[in-house]
PDB file of N, CA and C in Angstrom:
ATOM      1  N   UNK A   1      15.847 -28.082  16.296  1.00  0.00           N
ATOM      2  CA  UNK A   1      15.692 -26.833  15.584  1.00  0.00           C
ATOM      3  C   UNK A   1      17.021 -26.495  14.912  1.00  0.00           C
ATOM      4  N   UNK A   2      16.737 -25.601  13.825  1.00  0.00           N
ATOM      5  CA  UNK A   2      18.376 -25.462  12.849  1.00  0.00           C
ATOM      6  C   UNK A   2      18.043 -24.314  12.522  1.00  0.00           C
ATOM      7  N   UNK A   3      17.399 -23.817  12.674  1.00  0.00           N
ATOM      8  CA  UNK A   3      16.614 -22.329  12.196  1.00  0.00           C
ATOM      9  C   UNK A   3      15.299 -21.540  12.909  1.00  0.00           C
ATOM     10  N   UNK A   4      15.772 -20.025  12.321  1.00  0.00           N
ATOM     11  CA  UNK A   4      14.359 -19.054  12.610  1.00  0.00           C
ATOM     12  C   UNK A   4      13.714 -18.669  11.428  1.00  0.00           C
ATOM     13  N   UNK A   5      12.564 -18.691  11.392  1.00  0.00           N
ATOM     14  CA  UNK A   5      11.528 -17.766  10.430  1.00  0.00           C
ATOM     15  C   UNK A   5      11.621 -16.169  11.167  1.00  0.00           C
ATOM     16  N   UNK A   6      11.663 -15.517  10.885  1.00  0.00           N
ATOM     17  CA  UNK A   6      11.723 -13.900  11.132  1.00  0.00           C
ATOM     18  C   UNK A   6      10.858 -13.110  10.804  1.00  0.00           C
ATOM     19  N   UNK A   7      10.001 -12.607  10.523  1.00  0.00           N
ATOM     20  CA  UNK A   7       8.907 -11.725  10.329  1.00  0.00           C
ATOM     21  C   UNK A   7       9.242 -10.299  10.492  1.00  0.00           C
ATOM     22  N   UNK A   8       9.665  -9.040   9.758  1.00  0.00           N
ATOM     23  CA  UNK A   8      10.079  -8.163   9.907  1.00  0.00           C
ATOM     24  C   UNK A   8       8.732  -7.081   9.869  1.00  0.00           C
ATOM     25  N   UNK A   9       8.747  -6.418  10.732  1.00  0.00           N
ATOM     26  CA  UNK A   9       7.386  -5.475  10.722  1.00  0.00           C
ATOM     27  C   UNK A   9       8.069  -4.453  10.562  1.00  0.00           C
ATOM     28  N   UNK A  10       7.597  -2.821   9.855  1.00  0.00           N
ATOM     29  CA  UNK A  10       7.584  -1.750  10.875  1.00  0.00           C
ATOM     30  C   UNK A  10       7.827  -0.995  12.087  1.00  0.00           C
ATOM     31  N   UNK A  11       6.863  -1.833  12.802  1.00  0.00           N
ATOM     32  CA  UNK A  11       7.003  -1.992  14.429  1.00  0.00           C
ATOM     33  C   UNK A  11       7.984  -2.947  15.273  1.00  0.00           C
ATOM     34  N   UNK A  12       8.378  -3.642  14.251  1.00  0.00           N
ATOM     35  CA  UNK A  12       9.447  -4.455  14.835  1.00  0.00           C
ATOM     36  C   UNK A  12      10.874  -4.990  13.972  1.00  0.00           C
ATOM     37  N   UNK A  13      11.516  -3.698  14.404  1.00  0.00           N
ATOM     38  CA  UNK A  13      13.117  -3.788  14.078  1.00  0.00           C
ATOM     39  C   UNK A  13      13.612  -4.672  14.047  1.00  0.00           C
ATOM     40  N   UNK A  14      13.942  -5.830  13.476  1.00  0.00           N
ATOM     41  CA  UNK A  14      14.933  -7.763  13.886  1.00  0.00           C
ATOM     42  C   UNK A  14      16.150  -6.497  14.586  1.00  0.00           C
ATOM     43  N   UNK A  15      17.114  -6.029  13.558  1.00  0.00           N
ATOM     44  CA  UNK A  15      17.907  -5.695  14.258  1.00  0.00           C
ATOM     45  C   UNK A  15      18.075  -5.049  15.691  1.00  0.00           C
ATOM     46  N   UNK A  16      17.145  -3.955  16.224  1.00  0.00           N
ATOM     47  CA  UNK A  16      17.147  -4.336  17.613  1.00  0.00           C
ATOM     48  C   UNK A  16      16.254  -5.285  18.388  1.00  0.00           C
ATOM     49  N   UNK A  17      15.907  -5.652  18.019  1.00  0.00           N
ATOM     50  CA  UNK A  17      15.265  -6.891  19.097  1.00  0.00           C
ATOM     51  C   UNK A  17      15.914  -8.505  18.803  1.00  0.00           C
ATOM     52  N   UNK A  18      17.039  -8.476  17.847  1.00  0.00           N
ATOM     53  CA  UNK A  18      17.691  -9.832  17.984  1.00  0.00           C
ATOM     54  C   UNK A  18      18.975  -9.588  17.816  1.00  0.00           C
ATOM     55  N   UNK A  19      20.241 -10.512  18.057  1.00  0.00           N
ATOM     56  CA  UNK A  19      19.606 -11.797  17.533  1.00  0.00           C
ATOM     57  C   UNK A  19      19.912 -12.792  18.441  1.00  0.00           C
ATOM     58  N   UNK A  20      18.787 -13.448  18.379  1.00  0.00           N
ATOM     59  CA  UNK A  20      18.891 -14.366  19.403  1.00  0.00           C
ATOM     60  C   UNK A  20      19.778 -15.194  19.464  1.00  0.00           C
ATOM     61  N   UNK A  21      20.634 -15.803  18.660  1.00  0.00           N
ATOM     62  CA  UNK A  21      21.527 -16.633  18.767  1.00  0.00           C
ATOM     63  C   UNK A  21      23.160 -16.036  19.636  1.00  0.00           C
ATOM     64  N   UNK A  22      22.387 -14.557  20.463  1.00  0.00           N
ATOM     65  CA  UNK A  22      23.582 -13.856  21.172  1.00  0.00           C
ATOM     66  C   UNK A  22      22.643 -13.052  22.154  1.00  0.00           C
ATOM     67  N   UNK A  23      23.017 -13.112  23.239  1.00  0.00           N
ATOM     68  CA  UNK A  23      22.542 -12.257  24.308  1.00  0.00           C
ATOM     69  C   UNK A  23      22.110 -13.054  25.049  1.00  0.00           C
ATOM     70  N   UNK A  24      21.178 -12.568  26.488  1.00  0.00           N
ATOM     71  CA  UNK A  24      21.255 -13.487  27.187  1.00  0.00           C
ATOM     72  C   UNK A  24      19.889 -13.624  27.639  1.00  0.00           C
ATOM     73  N   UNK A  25      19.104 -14.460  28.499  1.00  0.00           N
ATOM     74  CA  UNK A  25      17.854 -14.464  28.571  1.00  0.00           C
ATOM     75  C   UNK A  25      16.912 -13.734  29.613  1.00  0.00           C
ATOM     76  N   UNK A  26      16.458 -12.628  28.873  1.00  0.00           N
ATOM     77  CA  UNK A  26      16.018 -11.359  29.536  1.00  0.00           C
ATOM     78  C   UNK A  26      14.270 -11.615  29.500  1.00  0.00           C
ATOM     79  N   UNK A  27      13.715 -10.802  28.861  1.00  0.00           N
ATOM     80  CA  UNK A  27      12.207 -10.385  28.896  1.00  0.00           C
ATOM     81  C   UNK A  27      11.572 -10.626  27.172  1.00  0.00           C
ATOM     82  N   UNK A  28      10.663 -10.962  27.506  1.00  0.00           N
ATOM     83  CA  UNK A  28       9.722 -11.036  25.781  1.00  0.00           C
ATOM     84  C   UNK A  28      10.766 -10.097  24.823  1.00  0.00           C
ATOM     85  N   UNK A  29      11.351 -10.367  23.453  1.00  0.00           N
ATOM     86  CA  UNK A  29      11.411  -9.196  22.752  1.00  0.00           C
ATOM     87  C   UNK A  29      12.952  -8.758  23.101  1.00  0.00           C
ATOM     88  N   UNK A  30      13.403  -9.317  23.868  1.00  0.00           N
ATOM     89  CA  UNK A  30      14.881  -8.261  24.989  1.00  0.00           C
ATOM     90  C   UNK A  30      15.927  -9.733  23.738  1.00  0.00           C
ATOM     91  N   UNK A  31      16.947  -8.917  23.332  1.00  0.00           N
ATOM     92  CA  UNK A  31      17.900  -9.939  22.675  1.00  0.00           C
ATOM     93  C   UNK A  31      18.123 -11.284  23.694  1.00  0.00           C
ATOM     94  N   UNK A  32      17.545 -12.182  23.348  1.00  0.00           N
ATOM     95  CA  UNK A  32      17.060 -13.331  24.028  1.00  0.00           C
ATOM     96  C   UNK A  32      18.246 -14.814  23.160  1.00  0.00           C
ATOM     97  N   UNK A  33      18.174 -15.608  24.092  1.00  0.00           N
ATOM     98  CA  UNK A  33      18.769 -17.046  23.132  1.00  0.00           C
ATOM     99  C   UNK A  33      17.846 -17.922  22.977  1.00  0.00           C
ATOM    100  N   UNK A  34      16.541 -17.168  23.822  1.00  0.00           N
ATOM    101  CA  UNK A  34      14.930 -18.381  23.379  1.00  0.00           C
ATOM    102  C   UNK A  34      14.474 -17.788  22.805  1.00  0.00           C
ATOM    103  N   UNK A  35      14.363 -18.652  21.163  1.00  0.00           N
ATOM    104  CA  UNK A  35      13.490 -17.656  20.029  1.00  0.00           C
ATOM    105  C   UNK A  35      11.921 -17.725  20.390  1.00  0.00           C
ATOM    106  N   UNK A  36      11.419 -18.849  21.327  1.00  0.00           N
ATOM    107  CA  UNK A  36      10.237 -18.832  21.366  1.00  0.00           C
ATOM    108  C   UNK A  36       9.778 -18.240  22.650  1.00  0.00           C
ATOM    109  N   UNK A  37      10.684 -16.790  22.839  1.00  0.00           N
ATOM    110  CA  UNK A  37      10.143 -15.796  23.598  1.00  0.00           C
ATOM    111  C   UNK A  37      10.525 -14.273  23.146  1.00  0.00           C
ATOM    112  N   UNK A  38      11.213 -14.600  21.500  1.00  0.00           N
ATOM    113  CA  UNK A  38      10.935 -13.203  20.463  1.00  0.00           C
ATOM    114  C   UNK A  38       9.597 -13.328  20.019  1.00  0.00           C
ATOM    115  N   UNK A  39       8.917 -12.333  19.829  1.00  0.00           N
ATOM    116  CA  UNK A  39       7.938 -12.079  18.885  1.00  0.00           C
ATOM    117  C   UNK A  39       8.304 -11.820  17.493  1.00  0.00           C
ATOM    118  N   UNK A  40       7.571 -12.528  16.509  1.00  0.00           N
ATOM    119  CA  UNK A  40       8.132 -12.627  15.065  1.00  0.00           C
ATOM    120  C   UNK A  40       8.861 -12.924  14.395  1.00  0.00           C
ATOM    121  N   UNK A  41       9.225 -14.691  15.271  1.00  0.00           N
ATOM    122  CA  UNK A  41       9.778 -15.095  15.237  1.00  0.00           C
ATOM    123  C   UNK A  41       9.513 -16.762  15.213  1.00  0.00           C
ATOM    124  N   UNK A  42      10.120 -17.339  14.538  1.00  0.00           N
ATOM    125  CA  UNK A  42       9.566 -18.984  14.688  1.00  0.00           C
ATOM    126  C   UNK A  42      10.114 -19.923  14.228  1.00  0.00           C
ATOM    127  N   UNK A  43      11.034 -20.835  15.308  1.00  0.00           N
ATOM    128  CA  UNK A  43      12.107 -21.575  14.903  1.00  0.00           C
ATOM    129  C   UNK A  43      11.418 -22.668  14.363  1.00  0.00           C
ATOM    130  N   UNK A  44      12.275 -23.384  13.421  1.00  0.00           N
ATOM    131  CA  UNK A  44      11.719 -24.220  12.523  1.00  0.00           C
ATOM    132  C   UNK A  44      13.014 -25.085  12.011  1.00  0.00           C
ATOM    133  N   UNK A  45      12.487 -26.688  12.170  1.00  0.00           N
ATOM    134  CA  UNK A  45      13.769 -27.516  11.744  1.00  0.00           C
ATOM    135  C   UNK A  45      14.038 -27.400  10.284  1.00  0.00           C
ATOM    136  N   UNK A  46      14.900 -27.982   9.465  1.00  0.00           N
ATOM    137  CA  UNK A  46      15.043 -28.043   8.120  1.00  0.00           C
ATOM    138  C   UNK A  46      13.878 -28.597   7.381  1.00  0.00           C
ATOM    139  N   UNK A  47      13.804 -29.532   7.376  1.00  0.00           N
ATOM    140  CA  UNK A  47      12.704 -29.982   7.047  1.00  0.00           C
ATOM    141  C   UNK A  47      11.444 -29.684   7.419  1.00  0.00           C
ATOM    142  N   UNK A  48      10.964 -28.741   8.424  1.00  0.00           N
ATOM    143  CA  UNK A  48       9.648 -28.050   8.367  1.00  0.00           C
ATOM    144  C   UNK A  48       9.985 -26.606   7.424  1.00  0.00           C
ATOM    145  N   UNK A  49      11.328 -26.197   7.336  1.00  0.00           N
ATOM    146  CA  UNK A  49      11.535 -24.733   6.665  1.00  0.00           C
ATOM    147  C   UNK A  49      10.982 -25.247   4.950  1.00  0.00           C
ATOM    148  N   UNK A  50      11.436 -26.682   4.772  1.00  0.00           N
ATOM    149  CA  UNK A  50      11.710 -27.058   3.105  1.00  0.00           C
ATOM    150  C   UNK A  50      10.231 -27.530   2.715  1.00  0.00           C
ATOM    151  N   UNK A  51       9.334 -27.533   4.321  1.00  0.00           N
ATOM    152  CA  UNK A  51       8.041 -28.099   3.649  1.00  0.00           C
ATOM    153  C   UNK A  51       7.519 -26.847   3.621  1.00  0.00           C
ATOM    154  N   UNK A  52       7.439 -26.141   3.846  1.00  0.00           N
ATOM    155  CA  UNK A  52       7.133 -24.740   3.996  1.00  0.00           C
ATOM    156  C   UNK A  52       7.491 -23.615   3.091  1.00  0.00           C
ATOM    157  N   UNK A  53       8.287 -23.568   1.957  1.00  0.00           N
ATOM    158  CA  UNK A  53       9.094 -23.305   1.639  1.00  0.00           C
ATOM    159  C   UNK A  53       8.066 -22.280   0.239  1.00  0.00           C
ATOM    160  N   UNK A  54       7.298 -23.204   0.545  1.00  0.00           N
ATOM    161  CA  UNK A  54       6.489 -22.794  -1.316  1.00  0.00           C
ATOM    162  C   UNK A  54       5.447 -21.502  -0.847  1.00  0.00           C
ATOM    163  N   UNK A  55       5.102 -21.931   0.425  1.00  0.00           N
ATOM    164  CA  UNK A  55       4.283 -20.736   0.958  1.00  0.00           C
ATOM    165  C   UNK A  55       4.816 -19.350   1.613  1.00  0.00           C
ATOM    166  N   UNK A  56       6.179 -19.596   1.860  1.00  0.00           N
ATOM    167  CA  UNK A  56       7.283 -18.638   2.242  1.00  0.00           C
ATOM    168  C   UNK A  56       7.584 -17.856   0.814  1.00  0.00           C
ATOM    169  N   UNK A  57       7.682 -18.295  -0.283  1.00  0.00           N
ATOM    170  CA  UNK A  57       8.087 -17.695  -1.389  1.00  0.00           C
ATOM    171  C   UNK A  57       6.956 -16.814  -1.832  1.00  0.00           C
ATOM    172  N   UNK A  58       5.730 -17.465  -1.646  1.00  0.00           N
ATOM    173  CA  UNK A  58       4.246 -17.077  -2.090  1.00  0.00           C
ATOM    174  C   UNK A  58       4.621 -15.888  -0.652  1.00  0.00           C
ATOM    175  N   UNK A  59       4.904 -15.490   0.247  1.00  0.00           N
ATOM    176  CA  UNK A  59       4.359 -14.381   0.880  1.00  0.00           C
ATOM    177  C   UNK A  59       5.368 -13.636   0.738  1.00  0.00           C
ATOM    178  N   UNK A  60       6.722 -13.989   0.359  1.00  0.00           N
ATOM    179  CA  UNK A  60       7.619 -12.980  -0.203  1.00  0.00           C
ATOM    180  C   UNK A  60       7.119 -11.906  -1.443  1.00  0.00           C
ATOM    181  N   UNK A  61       7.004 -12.715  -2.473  1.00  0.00           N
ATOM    182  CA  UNK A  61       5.899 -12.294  -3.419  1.00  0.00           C
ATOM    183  C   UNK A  61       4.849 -11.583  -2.999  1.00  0.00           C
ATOM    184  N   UNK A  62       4.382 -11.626  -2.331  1.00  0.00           N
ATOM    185  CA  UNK A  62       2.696 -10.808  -2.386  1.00  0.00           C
ATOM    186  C   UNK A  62       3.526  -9.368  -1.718  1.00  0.00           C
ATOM    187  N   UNK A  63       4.370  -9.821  -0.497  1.00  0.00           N
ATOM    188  CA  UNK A  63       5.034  -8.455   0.164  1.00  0.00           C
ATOM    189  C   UNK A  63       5.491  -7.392  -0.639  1.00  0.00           C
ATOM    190  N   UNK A  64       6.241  -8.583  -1.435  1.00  0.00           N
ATOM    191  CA  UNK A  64       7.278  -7.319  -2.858  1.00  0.00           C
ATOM    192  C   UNK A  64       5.718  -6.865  -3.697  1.00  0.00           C
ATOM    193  N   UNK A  65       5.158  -7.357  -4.005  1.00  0.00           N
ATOM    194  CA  UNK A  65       3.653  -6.765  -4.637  1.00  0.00           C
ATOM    195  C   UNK A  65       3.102  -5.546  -4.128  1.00  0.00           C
ATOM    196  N   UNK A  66       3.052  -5.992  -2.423  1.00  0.00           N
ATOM    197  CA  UNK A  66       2.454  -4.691  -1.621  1.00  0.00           C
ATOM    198  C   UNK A  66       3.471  -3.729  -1.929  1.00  0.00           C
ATOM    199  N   UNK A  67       4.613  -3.818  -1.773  1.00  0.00           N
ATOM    200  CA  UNK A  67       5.093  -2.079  -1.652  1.00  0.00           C
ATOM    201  C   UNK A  67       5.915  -1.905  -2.964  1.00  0.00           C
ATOM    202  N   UNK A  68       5.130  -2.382  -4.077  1.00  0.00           N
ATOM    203  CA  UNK A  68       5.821  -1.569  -5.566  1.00  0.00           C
ATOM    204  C   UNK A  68       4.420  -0.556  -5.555  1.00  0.00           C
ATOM    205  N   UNK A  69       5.074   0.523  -6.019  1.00  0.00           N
ATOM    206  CA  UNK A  69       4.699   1.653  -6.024  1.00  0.00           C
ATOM    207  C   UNK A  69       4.113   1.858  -7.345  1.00  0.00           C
ATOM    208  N   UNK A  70       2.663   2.186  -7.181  1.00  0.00           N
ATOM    209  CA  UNK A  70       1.645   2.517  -8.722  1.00  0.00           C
ATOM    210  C   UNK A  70       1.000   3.605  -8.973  1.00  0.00           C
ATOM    211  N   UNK A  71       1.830   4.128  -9.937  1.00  0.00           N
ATOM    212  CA  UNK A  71       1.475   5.709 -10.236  1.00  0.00           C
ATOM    213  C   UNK A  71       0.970   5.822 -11.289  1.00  0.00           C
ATOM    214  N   UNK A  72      -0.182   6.440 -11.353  1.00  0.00           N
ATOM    215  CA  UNK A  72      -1.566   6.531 -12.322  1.00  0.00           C
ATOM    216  C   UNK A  72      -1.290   7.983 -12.995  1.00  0.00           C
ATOM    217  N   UNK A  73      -0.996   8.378 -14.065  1.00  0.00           N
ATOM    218  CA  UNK A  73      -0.947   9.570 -14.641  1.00  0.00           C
ATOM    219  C   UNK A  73      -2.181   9.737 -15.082  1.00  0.00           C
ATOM    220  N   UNK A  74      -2.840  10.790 -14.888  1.00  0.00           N
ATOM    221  CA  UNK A  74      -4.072  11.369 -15.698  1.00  0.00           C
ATOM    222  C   UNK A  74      -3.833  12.645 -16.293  1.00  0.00           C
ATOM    223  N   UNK A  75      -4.166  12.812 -17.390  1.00  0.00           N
ATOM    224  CA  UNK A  75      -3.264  13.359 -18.465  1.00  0.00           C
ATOM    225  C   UNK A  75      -4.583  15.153 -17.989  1.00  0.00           C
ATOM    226  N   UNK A  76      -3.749  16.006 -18.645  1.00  0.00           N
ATOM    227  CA  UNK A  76      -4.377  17.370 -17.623  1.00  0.00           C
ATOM    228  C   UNK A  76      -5.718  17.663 -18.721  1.00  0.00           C
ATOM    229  N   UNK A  77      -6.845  18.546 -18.302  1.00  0.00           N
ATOM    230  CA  UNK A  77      -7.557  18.395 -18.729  1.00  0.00           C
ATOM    231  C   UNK A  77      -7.645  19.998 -19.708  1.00  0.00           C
ATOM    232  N   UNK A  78      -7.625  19.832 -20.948  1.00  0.00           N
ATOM    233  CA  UNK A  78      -8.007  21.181 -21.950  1.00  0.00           C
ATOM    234  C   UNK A  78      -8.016  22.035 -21.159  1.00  0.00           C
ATOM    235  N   UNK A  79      -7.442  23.633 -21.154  1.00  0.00           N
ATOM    236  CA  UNK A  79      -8.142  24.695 -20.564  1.00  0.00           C
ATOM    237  C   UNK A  79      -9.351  25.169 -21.607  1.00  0.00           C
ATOM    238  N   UNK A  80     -10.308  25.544 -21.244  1.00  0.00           N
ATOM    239  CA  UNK A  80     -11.786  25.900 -21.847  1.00  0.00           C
ATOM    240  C   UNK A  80     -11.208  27.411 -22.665  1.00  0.00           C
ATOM    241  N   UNK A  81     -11.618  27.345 -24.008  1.00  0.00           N
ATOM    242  CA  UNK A  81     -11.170  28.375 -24.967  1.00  0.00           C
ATOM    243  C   UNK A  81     -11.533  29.574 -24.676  1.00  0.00           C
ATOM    244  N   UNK A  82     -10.650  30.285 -24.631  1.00  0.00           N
ATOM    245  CA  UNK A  82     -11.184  31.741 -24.411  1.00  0.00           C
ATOM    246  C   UNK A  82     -12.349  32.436 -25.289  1.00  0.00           C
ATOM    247  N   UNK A  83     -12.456  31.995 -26.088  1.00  0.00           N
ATOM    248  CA  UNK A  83     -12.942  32.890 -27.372  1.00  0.00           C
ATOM    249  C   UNK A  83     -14.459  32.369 -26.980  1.00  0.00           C
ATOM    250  N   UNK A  84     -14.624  31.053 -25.756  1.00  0.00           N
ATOM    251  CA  UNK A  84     -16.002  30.738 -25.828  1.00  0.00           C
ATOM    252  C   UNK A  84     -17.219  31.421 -25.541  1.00  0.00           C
ATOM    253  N   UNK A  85     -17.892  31.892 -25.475  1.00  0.00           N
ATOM    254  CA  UNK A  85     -18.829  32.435 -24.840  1.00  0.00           C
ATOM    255  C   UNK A  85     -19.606  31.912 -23.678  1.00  0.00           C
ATOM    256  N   UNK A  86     -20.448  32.675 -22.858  1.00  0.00           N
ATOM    257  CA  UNK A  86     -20.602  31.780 -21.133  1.00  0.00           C
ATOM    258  C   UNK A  86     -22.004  30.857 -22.016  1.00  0.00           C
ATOM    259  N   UNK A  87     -22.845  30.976 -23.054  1.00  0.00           N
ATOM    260  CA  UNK A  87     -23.820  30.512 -23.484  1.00  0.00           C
ATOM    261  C   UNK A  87     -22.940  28.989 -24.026  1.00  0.00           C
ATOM    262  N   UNK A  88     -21.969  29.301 -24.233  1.00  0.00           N
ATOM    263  CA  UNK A  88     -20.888  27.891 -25.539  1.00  0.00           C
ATOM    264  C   UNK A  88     -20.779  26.850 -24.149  1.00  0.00           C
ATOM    265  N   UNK A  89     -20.251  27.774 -23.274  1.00  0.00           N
ATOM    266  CA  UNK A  89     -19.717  26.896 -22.552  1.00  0.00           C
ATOM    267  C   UNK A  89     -20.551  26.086 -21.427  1.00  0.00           C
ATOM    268  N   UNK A  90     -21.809  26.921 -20.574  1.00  0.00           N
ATOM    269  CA  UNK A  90     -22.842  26.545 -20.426  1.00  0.00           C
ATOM    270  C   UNK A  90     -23.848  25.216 -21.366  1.00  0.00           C
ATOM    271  N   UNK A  91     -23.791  25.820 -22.769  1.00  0.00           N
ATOM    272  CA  UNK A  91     -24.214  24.134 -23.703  1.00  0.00           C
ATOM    273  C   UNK A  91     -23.213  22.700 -23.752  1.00  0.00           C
ATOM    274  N   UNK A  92     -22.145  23.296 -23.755  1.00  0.00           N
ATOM    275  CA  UNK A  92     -21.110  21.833 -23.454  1.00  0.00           C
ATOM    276  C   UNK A  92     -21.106  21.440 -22.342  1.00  0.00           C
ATOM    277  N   UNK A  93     -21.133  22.235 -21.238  1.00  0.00           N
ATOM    278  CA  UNK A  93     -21.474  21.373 -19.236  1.00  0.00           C
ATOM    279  C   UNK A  93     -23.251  20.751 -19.579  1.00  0.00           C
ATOM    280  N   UNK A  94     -24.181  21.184 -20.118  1.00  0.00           N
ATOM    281  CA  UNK A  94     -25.240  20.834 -20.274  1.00  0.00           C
ATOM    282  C   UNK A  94     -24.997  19.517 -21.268  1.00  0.00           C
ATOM    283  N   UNK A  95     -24.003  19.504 -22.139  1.00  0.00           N
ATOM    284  CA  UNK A  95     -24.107  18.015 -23.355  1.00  0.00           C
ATOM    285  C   UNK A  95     -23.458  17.233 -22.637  1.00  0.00           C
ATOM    286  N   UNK A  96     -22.352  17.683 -21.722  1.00  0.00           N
ATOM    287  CA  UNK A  96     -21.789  16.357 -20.772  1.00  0.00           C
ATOM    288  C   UNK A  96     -22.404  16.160 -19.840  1.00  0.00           C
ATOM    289  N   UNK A  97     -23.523  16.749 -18.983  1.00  0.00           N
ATOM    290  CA  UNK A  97     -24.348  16.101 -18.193  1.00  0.00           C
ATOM    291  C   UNK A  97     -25.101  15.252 -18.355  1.00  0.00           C
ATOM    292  N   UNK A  98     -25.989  15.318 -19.452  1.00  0.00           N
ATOM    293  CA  UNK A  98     -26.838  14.752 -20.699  1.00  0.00           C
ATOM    294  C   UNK A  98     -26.661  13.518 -20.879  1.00  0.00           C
ATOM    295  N   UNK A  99     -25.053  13.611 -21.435  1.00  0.00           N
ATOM    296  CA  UNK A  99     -24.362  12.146 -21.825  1.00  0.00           C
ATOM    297  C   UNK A  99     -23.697  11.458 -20.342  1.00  0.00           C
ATOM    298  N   UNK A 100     -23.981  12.081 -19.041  1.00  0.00           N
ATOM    299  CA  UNK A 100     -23.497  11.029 -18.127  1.00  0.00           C
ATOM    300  C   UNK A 100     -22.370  11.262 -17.667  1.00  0.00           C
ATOM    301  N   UNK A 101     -21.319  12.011 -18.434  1.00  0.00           N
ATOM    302  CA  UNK A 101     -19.634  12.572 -18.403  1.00  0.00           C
ATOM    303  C   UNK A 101     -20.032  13.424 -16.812  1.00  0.00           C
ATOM    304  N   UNK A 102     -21.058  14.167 -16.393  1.00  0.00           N
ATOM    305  CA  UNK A 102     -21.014  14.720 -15.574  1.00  0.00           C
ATOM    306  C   UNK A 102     -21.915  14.518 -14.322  1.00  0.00           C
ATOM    307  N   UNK A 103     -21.598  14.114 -13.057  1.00  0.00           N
ATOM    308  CA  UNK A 103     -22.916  13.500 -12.124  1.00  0.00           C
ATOM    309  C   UNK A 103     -23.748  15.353 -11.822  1.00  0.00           C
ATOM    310  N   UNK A 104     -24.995  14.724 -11.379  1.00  0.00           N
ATOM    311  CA  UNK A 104     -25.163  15.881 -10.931  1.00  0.00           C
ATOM    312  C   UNK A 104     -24.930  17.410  -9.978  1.00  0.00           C
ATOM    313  N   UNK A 105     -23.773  16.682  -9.025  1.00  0.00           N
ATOM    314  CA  UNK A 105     -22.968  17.480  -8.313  1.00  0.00           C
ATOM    315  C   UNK A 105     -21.709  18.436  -8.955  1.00  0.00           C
ATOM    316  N   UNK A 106     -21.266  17.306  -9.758  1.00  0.00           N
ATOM    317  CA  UNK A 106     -20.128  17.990 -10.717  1.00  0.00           C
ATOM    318  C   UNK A 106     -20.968  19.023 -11.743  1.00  0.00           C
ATOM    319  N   UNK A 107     -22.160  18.474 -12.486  1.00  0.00           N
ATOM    320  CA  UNK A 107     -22.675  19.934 -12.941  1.00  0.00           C
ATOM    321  C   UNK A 107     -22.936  20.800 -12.430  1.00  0.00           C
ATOM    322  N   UNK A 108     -23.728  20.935 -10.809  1.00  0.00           N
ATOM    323  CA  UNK A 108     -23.635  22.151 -10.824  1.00  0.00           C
ATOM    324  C   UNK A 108     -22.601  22.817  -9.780  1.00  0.00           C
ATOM    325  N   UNK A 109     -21.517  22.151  -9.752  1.00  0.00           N
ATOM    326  CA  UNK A 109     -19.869  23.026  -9.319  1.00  0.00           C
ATOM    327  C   UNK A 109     -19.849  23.553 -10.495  1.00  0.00           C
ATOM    328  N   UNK A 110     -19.464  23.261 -11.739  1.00  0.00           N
ATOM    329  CA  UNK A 110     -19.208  23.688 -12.383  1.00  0.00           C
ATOM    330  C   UNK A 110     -19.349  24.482 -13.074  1.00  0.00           C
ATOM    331  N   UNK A 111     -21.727  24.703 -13.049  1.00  0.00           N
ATOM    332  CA  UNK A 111     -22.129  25.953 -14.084  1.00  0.00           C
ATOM    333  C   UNK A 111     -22.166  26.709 -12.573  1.00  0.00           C
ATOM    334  N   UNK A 112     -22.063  26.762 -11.542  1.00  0.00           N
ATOM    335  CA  UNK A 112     -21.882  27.712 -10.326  1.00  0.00           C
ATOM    336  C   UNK A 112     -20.517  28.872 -10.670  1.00  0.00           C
ATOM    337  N   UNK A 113     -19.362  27.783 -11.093  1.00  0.00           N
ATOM    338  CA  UNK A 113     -17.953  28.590 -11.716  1.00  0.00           C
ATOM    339  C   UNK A 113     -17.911  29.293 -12.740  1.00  0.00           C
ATOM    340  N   UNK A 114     -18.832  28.626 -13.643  1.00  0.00           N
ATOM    341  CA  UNK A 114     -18.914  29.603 -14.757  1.00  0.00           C
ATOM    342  C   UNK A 114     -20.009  30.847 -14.544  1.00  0.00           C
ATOM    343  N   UNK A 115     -20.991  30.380 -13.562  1.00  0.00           N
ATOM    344  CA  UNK A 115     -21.528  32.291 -13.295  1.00  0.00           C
ATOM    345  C   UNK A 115     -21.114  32.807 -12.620  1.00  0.00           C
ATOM    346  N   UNK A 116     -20.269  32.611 -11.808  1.00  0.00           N
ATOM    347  CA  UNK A 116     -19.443  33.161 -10.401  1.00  0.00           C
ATOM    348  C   UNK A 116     -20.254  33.088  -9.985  1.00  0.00           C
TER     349      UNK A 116
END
């Protein structure tokens, strides 16, 4: 062996629970000098790290994928014109239901708001 694979969780700090190449040999998990009694952990010679290597990059990648952050702006919606009348505005919730823009739940939240 010439190496560890490391697996960093959440739930599992490397920095306190290693490093194994110091401390002494305690309990599962306890700064240990047997990596194959850390959890998330997995020693590996050079040549299993270099055959391995392409699928290590591939899960680096997907990781950095998982936690970029994707923020969806939805742009705010018209306030309804004052000048409308409850009949104006009642025919436009009725033309977007019509056309599908509105399920039937959302129509009637909505002509519920407009009669109080």
């Amino acid at each position: 062996m010439s190496g560890v694979l490391e697996v960093l969780t959440p739930s599992y700090q490397g920095t306190a629970n290693k490093d194994y190449w110091r401390g002494s040999d305690r309990s599962r998990n306890a700064d240990s000098n047997d990596p194959w009694t850390l959890s998330n952990t997995l020693p590996l010679s050079k040549a299993e790290y270099n055959g391995y290597l392409t699928d290590i990059n591939d899960l680096r990648a997907r990781v950095g994928r998982a936690k970029q952050v994707n923020v969806q702006v939805v742009p705010p919606q018209a306030p309804a014109v004052a000048s409308d009348g409850l009949a104006e505005q009642l025919k436009s919730l009725t033309q977007l239901h019509q056309a599908g823009a509105l399920t039937d739940e959302e129509f009637a939240a909505a002509k519920a708001r407009l009669l109080g």
